[in-house]
N, C-alpha and C. Protein backbone atom coordinates (compact mmCIF):
# COMPACT_ATOMS: atom_id res chain seq x y z
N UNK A 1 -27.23 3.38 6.61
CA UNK A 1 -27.19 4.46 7.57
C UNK A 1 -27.54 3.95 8.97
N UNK A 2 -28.85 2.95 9.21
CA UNK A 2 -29.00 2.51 10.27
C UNK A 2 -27.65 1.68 11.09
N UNK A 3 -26.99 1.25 10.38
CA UNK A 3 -25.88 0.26 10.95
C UNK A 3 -24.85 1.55 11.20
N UNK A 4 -25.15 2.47 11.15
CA UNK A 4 -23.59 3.58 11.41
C UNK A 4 -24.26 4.34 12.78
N UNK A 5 -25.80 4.44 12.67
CA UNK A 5 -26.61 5.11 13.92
C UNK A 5 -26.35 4.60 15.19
N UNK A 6 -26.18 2.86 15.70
CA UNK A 6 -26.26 2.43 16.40
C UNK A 6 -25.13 2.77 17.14
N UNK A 7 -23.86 2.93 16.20
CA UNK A 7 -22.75 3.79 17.09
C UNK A 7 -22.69 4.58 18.17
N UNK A 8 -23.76 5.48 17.89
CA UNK A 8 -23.87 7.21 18.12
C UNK A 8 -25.52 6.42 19.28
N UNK A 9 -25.13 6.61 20.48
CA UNK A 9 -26.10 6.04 21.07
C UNK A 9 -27.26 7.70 21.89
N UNK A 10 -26.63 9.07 21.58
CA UNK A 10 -27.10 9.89 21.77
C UNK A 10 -28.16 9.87 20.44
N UNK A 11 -28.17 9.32 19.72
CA UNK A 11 -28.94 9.30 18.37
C UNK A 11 -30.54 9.12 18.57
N UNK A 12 -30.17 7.84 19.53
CA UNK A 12 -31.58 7.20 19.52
C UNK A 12 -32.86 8.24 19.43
N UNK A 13 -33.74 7.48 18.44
CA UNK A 13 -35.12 8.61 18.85
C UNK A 13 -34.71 10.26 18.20
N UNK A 14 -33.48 10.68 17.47
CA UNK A 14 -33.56 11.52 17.60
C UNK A 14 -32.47 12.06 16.26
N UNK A 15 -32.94 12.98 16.07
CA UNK A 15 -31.81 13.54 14.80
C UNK A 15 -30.82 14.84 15.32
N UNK A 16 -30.03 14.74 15.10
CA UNK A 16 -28.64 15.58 15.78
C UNK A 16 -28.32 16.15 14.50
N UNK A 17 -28.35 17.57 15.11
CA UNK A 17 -27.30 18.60 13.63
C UNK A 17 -26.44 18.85 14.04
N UNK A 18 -25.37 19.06 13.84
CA UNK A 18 -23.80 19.58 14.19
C UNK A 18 -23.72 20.74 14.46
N UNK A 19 -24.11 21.49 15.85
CA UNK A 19 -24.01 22.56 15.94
C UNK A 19 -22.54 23.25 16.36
N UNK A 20 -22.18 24.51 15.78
CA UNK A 20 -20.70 24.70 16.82
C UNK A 20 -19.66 23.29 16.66
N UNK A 21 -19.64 22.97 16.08
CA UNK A 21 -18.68 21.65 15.89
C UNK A 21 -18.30 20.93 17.05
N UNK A 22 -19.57 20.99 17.91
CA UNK A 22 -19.83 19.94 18.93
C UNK A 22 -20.20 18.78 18.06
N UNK A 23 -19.72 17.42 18.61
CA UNK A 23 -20.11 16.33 17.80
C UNK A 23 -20.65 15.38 18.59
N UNK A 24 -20.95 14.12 18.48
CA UNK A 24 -21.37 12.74 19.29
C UNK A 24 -20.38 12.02 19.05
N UNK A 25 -19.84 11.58 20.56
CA UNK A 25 -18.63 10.65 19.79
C UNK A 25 -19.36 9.31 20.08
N UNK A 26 -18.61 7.77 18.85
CA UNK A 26 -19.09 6.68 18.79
C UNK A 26 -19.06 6.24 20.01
N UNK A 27 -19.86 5.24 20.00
CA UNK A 27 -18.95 3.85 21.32
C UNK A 27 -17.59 3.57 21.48
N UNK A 28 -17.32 3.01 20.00
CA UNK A 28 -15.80 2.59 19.57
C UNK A 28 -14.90 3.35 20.32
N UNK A 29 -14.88 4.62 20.27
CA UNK A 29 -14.33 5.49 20.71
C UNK A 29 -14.02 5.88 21.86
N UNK A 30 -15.30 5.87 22.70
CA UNK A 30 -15.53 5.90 24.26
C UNK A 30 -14.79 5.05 24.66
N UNK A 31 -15.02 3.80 23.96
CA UNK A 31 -14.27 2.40 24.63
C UNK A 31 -12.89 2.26 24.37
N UNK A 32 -12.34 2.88 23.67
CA UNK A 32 -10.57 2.77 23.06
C UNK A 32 -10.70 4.18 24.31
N UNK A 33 -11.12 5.51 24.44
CA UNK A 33 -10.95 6.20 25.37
C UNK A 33 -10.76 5.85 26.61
N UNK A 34 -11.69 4.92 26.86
CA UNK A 34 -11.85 4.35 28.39
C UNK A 34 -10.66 3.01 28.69
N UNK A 35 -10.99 2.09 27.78
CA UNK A 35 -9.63 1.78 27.80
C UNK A 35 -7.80 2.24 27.78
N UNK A 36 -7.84 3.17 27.17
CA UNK A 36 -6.79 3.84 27.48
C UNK A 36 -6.30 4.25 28.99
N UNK A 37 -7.55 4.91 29.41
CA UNK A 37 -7.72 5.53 30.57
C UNK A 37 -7.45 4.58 31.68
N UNK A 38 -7.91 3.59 31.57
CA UNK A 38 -7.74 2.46 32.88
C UNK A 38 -6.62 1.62 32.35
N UNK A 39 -5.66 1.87 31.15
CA UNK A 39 -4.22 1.34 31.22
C UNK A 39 -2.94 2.41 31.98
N UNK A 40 -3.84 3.97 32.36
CA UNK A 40 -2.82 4.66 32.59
C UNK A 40 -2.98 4.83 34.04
N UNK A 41 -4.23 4.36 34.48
CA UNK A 41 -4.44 3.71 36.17
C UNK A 41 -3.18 3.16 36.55
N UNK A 42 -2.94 1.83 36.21
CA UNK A 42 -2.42 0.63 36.79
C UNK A 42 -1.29 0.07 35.49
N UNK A 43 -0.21 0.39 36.05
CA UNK A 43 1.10 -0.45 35.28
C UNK A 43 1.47 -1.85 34.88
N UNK A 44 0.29 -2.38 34.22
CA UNK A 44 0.46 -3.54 34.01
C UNK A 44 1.61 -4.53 34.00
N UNK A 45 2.01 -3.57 33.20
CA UNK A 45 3.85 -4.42 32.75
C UNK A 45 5.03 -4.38 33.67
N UNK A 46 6.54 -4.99 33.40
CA UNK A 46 6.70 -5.41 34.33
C UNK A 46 7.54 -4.01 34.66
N UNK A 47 7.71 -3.44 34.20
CA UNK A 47 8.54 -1.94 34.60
C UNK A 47 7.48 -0.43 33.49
N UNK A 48 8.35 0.61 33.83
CA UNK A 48 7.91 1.82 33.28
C UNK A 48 8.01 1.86 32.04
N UNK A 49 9.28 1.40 31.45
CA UNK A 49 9.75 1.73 29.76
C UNK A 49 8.91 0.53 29.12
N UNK A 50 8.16 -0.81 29.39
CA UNK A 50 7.15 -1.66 28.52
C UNK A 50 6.07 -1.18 28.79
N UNK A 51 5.52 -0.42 30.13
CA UNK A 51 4.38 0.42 30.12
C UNK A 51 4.75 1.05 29.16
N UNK A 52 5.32 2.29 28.68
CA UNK A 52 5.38 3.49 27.74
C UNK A 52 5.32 2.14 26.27
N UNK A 53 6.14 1.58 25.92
CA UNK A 53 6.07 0.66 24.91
C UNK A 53 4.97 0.53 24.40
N UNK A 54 4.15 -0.10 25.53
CA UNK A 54 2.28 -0.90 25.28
C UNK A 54 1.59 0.27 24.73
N UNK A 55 1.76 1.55 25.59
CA UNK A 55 1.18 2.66 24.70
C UNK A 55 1.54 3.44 23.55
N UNK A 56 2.54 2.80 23.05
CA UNK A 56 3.27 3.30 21.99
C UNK A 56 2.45 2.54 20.88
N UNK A 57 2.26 1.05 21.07
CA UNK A 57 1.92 0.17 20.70
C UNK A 57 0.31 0.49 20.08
N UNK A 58 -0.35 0.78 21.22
CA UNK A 58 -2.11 1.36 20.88
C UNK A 58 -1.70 2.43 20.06
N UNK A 59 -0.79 3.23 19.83
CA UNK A 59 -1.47 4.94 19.51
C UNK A 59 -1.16 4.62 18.12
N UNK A 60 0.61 3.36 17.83
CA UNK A 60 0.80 3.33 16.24
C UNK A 60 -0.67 2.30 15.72
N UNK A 61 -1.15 1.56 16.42
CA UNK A 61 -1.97 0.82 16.02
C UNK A 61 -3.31 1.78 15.35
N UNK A 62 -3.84 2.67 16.34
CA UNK A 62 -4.81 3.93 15.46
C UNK A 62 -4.04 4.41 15.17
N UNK A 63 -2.73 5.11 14.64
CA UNK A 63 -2.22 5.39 13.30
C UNK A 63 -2.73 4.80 12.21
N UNK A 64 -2.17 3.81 12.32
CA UNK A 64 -2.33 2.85 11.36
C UNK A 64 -3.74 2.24 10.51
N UNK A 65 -4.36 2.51 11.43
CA UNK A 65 -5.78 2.14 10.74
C UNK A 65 -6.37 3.73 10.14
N UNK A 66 -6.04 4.56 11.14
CA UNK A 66 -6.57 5.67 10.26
C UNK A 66 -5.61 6.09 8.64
N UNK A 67 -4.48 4.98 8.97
CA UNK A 67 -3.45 5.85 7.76
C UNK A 67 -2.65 7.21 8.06
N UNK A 68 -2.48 7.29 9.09
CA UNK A 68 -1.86 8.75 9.75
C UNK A 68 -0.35 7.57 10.31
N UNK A 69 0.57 8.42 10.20
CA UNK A 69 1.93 7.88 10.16
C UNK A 69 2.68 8.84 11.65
N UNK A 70 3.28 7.87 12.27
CA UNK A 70 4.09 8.69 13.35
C UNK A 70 5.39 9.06 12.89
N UNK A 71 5.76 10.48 12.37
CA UNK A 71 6.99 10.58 11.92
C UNK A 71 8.01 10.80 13.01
């Protein structure tokens, strides 16, 4: 349980009940969030349609790990 707490950095020091199905989101999360966020800043690639690609690319990738399928 301790190795799943460290995630949840609102945790520290403290026990959280799920109220209203407000939740704590992980780090992991924040950071695939935030990363996302600063790929849709700045167009890395060399045109618009491999931008849209790259993000096609992240979203099948969490598909995929969660097991959720893009039909």
């Amino acid at each position: 349980m301790e190795s799943i707490r460290r995630y949840f950095l609102g945790l520290e020091g403290k026990v959280f009940l799920d109220v209203a199905c407000i939740s704590l989101v992980p780090t992991q999360f924040k950071e695939a969030i935030q990363h996302f966020l600063d790929m849709t800043l700045d167009c890395k690639e060399r045109d618009a349609s491999l931008h849209h690609i790259a993000m096609d690319q992240m979203r099948n990738k969490a598909y995929s790990l969660t097991r959720c399928r893009v039909k």
